[in-house]
Protein backbone atom coordinates (compact mmCIF):
# COMPACT_ATOMS: atom_id res chain seq x y z
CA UNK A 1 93.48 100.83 113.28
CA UNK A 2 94.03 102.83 110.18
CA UNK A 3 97.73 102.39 108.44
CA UNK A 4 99.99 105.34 107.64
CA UNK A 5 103.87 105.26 106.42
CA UNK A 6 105.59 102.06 108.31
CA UNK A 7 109.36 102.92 108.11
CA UNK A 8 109.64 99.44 107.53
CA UNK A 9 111.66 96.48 105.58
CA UNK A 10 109.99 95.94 101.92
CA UNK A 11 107.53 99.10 102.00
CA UNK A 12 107.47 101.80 99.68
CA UNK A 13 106.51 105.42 100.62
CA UNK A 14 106.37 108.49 99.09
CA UNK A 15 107.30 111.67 100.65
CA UNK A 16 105.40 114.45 99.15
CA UNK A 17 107.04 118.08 99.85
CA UNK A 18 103.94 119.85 98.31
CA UNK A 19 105.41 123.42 99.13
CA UNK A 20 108.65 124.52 100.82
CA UNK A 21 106.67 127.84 102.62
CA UNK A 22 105.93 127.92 106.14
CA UNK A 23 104.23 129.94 108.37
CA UNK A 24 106.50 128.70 111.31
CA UNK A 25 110.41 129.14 111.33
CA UNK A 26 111.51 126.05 113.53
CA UNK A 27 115.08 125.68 114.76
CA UNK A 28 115.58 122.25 113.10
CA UNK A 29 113.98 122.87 110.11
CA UNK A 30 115.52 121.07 107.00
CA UNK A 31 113.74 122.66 104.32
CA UNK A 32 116.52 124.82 102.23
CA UNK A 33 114.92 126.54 99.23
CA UNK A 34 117.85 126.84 97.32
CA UNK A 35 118.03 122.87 97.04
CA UNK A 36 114.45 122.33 97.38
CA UNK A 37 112.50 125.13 95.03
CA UNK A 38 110.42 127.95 96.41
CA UNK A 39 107.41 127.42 95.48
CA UNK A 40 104.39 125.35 95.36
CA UNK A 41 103.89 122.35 93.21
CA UNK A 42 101.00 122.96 90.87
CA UNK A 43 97.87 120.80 91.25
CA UNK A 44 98.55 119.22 87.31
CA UNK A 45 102.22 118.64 88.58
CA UNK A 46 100.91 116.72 92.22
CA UNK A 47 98.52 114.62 89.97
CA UNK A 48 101.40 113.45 87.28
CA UNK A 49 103.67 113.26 90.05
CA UNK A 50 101.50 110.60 92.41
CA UNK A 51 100.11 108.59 89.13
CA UNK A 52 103.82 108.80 88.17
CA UNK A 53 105.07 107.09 91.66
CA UNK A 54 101.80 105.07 92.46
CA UNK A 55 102.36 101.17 92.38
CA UNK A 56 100.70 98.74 95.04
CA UNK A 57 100.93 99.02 98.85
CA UNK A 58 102.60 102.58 98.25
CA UNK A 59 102.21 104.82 101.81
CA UNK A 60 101.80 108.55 101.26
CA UNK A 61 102.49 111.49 103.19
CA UNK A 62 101.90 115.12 102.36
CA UNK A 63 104.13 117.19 103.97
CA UNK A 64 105.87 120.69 103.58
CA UNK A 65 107.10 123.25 104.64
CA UNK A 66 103.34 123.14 105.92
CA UNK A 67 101.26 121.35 103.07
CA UNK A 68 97.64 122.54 104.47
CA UNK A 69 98.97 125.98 103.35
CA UNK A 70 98.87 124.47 99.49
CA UNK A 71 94.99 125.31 98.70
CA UNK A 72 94.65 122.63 96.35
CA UNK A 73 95.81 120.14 99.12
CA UNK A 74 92.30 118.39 99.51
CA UNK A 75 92.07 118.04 95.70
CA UNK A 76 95.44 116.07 95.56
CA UNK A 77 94.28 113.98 98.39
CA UNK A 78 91.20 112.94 97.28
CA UNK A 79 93.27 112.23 93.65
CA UNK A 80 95.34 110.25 96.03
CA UNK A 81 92.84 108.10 96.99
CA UNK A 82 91.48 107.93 94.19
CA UNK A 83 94.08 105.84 92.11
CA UNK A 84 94.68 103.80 95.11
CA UNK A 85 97.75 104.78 97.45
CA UNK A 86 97.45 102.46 100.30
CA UNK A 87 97.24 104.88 103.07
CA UNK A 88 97.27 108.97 102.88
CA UNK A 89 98.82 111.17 105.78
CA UNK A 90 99.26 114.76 106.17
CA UNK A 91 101.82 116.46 108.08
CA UNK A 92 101.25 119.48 109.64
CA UNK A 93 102.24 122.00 112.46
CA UNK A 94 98.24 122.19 113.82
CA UNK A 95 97.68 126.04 111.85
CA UNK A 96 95.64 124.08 109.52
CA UNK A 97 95.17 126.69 106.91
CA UNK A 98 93.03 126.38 103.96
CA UNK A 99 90.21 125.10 105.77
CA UNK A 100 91.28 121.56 105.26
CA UNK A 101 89.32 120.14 108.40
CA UNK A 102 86.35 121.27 105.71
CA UNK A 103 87.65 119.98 102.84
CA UNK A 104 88.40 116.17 103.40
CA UNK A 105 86.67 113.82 105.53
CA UNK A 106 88.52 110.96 107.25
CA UNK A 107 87.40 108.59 104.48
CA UNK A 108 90.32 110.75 102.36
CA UNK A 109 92.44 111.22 104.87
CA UNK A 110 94.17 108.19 106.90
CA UNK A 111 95.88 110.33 109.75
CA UNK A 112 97.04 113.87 110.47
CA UNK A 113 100.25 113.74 111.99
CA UNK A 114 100.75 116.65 114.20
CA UNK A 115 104.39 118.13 114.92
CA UNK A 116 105.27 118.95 119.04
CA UNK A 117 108.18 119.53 120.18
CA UNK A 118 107.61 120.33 123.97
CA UNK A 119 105.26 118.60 126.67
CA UNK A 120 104.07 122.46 127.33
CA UNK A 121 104.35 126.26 125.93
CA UNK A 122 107.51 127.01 127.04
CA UNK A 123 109.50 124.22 125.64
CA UNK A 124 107.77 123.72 121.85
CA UNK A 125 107.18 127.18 121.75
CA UNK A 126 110.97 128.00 122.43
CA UNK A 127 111.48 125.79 119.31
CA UNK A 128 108.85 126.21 117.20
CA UNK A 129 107.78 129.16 117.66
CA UNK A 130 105.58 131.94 119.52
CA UNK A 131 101.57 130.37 119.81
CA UNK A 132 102.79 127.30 118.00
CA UNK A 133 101.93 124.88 121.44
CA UNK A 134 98.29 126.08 121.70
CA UNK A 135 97.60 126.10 117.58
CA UNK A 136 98.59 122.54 117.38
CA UNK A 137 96.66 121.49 120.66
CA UNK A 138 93.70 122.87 118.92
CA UNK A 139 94.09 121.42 115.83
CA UNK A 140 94.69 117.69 117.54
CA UNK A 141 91.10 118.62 119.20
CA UNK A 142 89.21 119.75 116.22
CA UNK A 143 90.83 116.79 114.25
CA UNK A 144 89.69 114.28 117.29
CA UNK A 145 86.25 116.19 117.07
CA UNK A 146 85.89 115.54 113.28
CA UNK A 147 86.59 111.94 113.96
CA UNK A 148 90.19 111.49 112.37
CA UNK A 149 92.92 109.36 113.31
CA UNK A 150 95.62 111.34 114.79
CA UNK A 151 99.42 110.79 114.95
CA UNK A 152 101.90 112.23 117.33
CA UNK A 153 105.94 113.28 116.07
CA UNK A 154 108.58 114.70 118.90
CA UNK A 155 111.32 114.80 117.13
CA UNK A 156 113.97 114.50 119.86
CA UNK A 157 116.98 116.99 120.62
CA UNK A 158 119.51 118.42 122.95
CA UNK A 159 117.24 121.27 123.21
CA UNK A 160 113.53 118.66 124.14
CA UNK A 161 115.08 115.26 125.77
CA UNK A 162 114.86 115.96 129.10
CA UNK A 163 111.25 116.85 128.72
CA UNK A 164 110.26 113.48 126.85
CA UNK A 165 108.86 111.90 130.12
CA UNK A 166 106.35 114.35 130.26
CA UNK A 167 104.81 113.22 127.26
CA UNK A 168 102.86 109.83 127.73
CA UNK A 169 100.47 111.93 129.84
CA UNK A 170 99.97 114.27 127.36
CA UNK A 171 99.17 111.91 124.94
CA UNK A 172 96.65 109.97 126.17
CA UNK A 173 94.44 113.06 127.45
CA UNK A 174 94.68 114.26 123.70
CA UNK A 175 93.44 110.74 122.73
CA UNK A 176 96.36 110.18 120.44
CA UNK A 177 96.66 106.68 118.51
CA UNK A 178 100.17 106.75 117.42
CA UNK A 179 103.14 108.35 118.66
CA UNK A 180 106.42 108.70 116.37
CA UNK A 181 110.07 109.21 118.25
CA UNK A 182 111.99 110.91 115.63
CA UNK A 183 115.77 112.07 115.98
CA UNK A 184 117.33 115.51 115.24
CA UNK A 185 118.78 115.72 111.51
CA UNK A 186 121.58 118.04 111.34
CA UNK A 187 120.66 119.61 108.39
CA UNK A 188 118.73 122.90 106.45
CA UNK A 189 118.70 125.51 109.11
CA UNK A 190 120.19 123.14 111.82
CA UNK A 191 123.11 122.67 109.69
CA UNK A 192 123.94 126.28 108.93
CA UNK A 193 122.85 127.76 113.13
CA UNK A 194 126.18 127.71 115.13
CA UNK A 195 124.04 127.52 117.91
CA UNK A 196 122.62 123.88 116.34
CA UNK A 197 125.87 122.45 116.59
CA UNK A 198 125.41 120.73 119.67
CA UNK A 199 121.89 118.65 118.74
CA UNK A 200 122.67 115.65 118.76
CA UNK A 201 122.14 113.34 121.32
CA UNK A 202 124.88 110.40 122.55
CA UNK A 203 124.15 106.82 123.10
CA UNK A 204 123.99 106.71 126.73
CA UNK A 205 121.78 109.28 126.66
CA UNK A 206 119.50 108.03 124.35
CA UNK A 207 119.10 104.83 126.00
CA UNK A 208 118.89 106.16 129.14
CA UNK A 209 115.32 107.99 127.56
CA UNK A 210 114.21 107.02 124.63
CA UNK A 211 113.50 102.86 124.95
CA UNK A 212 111.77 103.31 128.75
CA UNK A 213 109.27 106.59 127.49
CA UNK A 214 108.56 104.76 124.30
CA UNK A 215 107.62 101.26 126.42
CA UNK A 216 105.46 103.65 129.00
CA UNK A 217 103.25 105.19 126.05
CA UNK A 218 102.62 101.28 124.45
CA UNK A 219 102.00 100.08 127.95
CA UNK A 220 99.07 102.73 127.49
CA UNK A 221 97.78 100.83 124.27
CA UNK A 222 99.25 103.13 121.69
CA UNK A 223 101.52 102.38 119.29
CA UNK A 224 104.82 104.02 119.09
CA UNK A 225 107.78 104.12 116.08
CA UNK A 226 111.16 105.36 117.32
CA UNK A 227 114.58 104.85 115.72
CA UNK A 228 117.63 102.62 116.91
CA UNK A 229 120.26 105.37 116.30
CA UNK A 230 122.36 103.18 117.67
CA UNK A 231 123.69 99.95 116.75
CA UNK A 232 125.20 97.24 119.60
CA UNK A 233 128.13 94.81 118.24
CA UNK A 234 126.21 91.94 117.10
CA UNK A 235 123.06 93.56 115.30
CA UNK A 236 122.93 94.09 111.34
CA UNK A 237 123.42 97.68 109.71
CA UNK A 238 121.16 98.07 106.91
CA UNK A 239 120.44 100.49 104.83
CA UNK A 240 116.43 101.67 103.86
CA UNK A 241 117.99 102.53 100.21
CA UNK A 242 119.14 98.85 99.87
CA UNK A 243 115.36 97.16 101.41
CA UNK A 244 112.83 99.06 100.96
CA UNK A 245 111.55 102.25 98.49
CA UNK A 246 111.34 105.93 99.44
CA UNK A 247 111.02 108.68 97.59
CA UNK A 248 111.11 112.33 99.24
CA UNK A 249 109.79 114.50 96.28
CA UNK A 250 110.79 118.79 96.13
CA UNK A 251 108.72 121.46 94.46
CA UNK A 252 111.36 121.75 92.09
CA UNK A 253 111.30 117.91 91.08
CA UNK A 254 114.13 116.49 93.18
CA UNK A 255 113.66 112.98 94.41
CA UNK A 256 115.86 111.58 97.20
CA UNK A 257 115.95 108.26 98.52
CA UNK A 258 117.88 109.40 101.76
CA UNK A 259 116.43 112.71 103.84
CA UNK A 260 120.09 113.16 105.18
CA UNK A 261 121.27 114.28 101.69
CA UNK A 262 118.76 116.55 101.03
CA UNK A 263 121.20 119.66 102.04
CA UNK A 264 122.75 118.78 98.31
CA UNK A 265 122.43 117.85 94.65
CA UNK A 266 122.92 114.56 94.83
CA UNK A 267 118.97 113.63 94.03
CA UNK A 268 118.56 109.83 92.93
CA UNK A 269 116.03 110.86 90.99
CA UNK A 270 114.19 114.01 88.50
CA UNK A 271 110.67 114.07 88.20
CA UNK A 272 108.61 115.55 85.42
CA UNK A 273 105.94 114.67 82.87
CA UNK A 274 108.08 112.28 81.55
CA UNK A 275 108.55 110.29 84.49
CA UNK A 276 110.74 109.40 87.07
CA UNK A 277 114.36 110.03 85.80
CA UNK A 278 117.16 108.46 87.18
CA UNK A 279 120.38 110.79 87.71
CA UNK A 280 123.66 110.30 86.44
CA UNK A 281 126.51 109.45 89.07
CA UNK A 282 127.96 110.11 91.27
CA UNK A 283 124.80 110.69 93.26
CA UNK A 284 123.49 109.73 96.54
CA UNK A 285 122.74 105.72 95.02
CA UNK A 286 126.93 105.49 94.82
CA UNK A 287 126.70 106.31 98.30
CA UNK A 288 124.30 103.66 100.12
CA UNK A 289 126.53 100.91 98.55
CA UNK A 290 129.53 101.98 100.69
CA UNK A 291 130.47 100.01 104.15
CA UNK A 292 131.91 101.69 106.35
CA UNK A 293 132.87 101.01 110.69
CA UNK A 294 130.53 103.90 111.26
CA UNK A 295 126.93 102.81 110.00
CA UNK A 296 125.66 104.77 108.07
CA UNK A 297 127.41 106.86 105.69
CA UNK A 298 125.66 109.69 104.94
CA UNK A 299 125.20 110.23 108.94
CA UNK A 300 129.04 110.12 108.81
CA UNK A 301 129.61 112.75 106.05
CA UNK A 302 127.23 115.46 107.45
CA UNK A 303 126.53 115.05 111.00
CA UNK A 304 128.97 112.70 112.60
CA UNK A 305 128.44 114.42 115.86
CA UNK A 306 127.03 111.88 117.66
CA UNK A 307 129.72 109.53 116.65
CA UNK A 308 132.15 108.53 119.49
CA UNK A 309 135.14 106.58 118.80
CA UNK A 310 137.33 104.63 121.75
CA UNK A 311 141.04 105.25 121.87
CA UNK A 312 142.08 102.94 119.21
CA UNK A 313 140.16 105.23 117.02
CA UNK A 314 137.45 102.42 116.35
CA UNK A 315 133.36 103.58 116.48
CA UNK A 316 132.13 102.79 119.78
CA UNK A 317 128.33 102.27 118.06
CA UNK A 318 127.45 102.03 114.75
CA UNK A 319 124.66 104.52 113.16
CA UNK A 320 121.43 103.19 112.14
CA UNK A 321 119.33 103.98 109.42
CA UNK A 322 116.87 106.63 110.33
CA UNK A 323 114.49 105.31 108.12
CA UNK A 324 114.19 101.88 109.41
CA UNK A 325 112.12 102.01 113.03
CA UNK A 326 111.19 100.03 115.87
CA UNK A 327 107.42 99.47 116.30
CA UNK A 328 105.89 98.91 119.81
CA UNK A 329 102.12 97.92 119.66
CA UNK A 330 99.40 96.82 121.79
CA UNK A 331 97.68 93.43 121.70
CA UNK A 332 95.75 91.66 124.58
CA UNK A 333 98.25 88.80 125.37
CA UNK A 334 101.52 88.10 127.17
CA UNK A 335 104.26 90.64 127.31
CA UNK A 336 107.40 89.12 128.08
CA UNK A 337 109.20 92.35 128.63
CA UNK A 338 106.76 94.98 130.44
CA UNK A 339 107.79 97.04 132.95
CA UNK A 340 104.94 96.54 135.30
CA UNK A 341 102.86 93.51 136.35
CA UNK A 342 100.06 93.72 133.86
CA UNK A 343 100.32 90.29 132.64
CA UNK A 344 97.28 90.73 130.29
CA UNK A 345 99.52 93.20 128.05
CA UNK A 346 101.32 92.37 124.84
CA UNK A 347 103.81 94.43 122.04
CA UNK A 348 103.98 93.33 118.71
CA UNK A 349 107.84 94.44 118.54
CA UNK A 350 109.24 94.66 114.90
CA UNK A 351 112.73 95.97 114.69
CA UNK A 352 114.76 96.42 111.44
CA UNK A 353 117.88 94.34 112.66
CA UNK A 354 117.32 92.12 115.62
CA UNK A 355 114.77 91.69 118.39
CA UNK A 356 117.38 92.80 120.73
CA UNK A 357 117.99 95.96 119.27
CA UNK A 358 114.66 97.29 119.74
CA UNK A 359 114.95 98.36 123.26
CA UNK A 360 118.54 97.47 124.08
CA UNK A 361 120.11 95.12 126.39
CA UNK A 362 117.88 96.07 129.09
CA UNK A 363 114.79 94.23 127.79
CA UNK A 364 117.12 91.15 127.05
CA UNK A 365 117.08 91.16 131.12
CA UNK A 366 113.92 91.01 130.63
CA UNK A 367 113.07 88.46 128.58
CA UNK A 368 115.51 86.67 130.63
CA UNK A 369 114.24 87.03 133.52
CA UNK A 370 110.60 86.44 132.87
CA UNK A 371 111.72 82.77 131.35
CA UNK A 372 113.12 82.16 134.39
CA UNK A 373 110.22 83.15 136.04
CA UNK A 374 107.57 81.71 133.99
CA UNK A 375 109.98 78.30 134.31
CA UNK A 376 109.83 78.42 138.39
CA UNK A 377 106.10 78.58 137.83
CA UNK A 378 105.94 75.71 135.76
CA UNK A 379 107.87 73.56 137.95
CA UNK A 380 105.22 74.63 141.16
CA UNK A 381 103.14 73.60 139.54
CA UNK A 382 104.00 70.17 138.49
């Protein structure tokens, strides 16, 4: 299966914002041209910028606003892959402008990673936008058709959750080879909507959703990514900025580490001809070197909503970083911690702080109980 960004321990990725413009105005949207630029980066600019931020086993995504609106998008890609980036996605809302399908084969192109919101019409379309639903269906078809690997991102919310278990079903009649769980950001438009303000989602309600639809698409053979969001007591906080490199790159030549500070000037980086310059502090890099009760600290300066504390005033979960994932994927061996019977299944897990974190302490049951199982067998059959 073809590679795309990994949200992982000791990876680097770039995040390429090629353009801020849109033809869509979603309700979570973070882009904020004020802090971002307005414009689109020219194709001289996207060329020094990748050579600029191109070492080995570097993950790329082009991404927007809607990048397939850029019309020198298939240029930059093929540039892309030209001086080597290790794998090449493009974000997109389905529209697929520019007649990119045209332009690139999937020899340029890793995956297109396609943006819904709702299991049907009504739902994505109440977020995203009027005809949004049936453009991206269409585009996942004609991207299928063309024979490119296709990726999958809900990104989960107050106003979506409760639709999530319609989606495995969905996703395997659109043949779809990896799904991404993403969780709300309070920030760009979300952050400035009154009617945003209640997003986020708690921890009981997370696990209560997130963990069992995640395990029902992998028990379907497709890989899924989906973030902790919340820590239990004995797992490690750690932040993406401390083990691994990202860099989420503006039109006006911004570079972030963190996509939660976006909404402000606090940019690790500058990039121009001249290279990648470092900013002078205090700037987000102060920030990741803080500890604090709550996790993560820039989830507690700008949307500590789904914080809860207990009566002694003390965090009843830590935040996770939102760029360090669980992975679920298929293999053909034993899975100790299936929901079904199908004892011919297996899932890869990597988590970024403990095995147990991955899918909470249900699956510790789990693996409990299928010892004990596999144990009682053993002992028949002796």
């Amino acid at each position: 299966m073809k590679q795309t960004i990994q949200f992982k321990r000791k990876t680097r990725s770039v995040f390429f914002h090629i353009t801020t413009q849109c033809n869509l105005s979603c309700k979570h949207c973070y882009i904020d041209p004020v802090q971002h630029g307005s414009g689109m980066v020219p194709l001289e600019n996207m060329k020094k910028w990748l050579s600029i931020l191109k070492k080995n086993n570097t993950d790329l995504v082009f991404l927007g606003g809607e990048p397939t609106l850029h019309p020198d998008l298939s240029l930059a890609v093929k540039f892309a892959r030209k001086i080597g980036y290790q794998s090449i996605t493009v974000d997109t809302n389905g529209y697929l402008f520019c007649n990119i399908m045209e332009s690139v084969t999937p020899d340029d192109i890793d995956y297109f990673s396609f943006s819904l919101d709702g299991p049907d019409q009504s739902i994505n379309d109440s977020i995203r936008g009027n005809g949004s639903y049936a453009h991206c269906i269409n585009g996942i078809h004609a991207a299928r058709k063309k024979g490119f690997a296709v990726s999958l991102i809900y990104t989960v919310s107050a106003m979506n959750i409760h639709a999530l278990h319609k989606m495995p079903s969905l996703i395997r009649q659109l043949n779809i080879q990896r799904f991404f769980i993403q969780v709300i950001g309070i920030r760009g438009k979300s952050a400035n909507n009154s009617q945003c303000n209640h997003l986020q989602i708690g921890s009981d309600h997370w696990q209560k959703h997130i963990p069992p639809i995640a395990q029902q698409v992998a028990n379907s053979g497709i890989p899924v990514v989906f973030p902790t969001v919340f820590l239990e007591p004995d797992d490690i906080f750690e932040c993406a900025a401390r083990v691994s490199e990202n860099f989420f790159i503006f039109p006006n030549g911004r570079v972030y580490q963190c996509p939660l500070c976006e909404d402000y000037p606090i940019h690790s980086y500058h990039i121009s001809d001249e290279g990648l310059i470092s900013m002078p502090p205090i700037n987000e890099n102060q920030l990741f070197q803080l500890n604090i009760p709550e996790g993560c600290v820039m989830n507690k300066l700008v949307q500590p909503g789904n914080i809860s504390y207990d009566r002694y005033g003390k965090p009843e979960h830590r935040i996770a970083c939102c760029l360090l994932k669980n992975h679920l994927d298929y293999t053909q061996t034993l899975c100790p911690f299936q929901s079904d019977n199908k004892d011919n299944m297996h899932f890869d897990v990597y988590s970024p702080i403990s095995a147990r974190a991955s899918l909470g302490k249900k699956r510790d049951a789990l693996f409990e109980n299928k010892h004990v199982a596999d144990a009682g067998k053993s002992s028949s059959a002796r």
